[in-house]
C-alpha atoms as a PDB file:
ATOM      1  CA  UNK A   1     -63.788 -28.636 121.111  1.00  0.00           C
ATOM      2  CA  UNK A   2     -60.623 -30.203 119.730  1.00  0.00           C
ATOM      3  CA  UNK A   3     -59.023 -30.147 122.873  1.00  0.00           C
ATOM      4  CA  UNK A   4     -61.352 -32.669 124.395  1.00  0.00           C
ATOM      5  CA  UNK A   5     -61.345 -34.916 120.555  1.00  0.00           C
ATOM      6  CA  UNK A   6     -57.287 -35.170 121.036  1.00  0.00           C
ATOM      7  CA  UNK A   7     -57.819 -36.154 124.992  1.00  0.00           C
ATOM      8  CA  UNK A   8     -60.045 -38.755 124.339  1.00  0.00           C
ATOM      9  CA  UNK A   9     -58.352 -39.971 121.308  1.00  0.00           C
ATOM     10  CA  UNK A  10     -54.932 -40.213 123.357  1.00  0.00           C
ATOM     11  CA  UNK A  11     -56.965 -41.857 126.177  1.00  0.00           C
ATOM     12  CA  UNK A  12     -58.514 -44.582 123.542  1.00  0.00           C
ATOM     13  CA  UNK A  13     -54.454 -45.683 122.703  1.00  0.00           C
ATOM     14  CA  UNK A  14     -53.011 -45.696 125.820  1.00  0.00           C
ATOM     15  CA  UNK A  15     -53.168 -47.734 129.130  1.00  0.00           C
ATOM     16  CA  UNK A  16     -54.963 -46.156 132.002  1.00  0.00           C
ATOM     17  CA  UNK A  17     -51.558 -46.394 134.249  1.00  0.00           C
ATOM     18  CA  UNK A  18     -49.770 -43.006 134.153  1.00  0.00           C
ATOM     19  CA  UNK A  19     -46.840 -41.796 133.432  1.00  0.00           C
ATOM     20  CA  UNK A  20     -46.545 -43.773 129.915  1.00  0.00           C
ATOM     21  CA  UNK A  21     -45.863 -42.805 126.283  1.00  0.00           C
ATOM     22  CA  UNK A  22     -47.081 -43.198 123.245  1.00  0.00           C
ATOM     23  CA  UNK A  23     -46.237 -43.800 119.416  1.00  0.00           C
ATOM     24  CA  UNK A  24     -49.110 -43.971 117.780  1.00  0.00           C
ATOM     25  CA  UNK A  25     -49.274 -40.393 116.811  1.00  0.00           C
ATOM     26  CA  UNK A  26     -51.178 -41.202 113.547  1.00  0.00           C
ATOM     27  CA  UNK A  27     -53.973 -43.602 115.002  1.00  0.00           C
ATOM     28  CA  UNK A  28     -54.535 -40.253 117.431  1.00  0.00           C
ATOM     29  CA  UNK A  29     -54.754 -37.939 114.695  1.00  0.00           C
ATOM     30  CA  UNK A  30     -57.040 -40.142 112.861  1.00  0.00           C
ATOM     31  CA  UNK A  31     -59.170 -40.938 115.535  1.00  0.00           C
ATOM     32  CA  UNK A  32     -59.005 -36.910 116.904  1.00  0.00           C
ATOM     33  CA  UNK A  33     -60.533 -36.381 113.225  1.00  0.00           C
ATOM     34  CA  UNK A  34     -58.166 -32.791 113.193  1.00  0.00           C
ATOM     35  CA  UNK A  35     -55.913 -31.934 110.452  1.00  0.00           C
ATOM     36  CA  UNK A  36     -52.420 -31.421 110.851  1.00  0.00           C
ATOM     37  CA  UNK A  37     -52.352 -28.113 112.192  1.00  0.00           C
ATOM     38  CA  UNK A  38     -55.495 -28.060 114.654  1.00  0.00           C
ATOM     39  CA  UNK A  39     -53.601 -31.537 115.665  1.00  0.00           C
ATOM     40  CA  UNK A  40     -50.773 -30.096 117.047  1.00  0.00           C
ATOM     41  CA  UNK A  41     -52.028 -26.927 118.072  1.00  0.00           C
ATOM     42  CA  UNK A  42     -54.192 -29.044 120.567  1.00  0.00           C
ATOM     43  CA  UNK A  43     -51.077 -30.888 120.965  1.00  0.00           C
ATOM     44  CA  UNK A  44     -49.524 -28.009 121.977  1.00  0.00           C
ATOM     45  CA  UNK A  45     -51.680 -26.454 124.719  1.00  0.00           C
ATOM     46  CA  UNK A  46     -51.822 -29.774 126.203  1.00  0.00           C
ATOM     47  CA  UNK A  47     -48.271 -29.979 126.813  1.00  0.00           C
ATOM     48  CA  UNK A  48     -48.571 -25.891 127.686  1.00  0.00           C
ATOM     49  CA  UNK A  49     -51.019 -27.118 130.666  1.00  0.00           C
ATOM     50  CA  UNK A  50     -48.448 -29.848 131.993  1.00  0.00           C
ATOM     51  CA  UNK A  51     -50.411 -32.724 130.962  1.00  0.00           C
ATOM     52  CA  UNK A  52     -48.187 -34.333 127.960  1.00  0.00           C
ATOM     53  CA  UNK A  53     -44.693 -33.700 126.393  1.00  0.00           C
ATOM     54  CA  UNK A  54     -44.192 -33.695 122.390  1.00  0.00           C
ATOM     55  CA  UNK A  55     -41.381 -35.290 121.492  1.00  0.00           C
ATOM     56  CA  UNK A  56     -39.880 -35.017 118.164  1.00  0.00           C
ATOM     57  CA  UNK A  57     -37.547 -36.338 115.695  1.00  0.00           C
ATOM     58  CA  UNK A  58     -36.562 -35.270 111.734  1.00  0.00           C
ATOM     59  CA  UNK A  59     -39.296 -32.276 112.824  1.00  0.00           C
ATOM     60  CA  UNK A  60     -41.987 -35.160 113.040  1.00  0.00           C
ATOM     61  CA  UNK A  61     -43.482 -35.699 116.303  1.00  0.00           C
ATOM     62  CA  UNK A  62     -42.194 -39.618 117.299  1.00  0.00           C
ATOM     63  CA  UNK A  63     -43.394 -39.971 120.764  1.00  0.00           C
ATOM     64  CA  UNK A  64     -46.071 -38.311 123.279  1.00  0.00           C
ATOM     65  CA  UNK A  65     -45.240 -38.873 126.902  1.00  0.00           C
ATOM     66  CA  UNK A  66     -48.383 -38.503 128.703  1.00  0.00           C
ATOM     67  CA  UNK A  67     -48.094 -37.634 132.566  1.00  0.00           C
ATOM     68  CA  UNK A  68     -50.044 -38.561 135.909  1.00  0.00           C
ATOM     69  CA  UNK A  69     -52.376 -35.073 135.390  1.00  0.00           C
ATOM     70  CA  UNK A  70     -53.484 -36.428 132.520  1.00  0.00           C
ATOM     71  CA  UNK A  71     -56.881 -37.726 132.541  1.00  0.00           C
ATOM     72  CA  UNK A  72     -57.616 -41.508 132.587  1.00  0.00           C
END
């Protein structure tokens, strides 16, 4: 399910201490193995559920703020 790809690709680039935030939106992607679109629809209903926060700039997402519900 691509849900559970972009979890454990945003657990592989982050520390295990939560909250924190990442950058590295494209290491994520690549390692998620979704295109654009599937990316941030996953994206999308994980920050629906609570467990992250998109944030964007110039329409590009910039930073992902991942919070304590978020698995480690």
């Amino acid at each position: 399910m691509n849900i559970d790809k972009v979890i454990d690709a945003i657990a592989n680039n982050v520390p295990a201490s939560r909250p924190t935030t990442t950058a590295k939106i494209k290491q994520i992607q690549l390692e998620s193995g979704l295109d654009d679109y599937d990316f941030l629809d996953a994206l999308t209903y994980l920050e629906s559920l609570g467990m992250i926060q998109i944030r964007k700039g110039n329409l590009q997402i910039k930073r992902i703020n991942i919070s304590t519900s978020f698995p480690k």
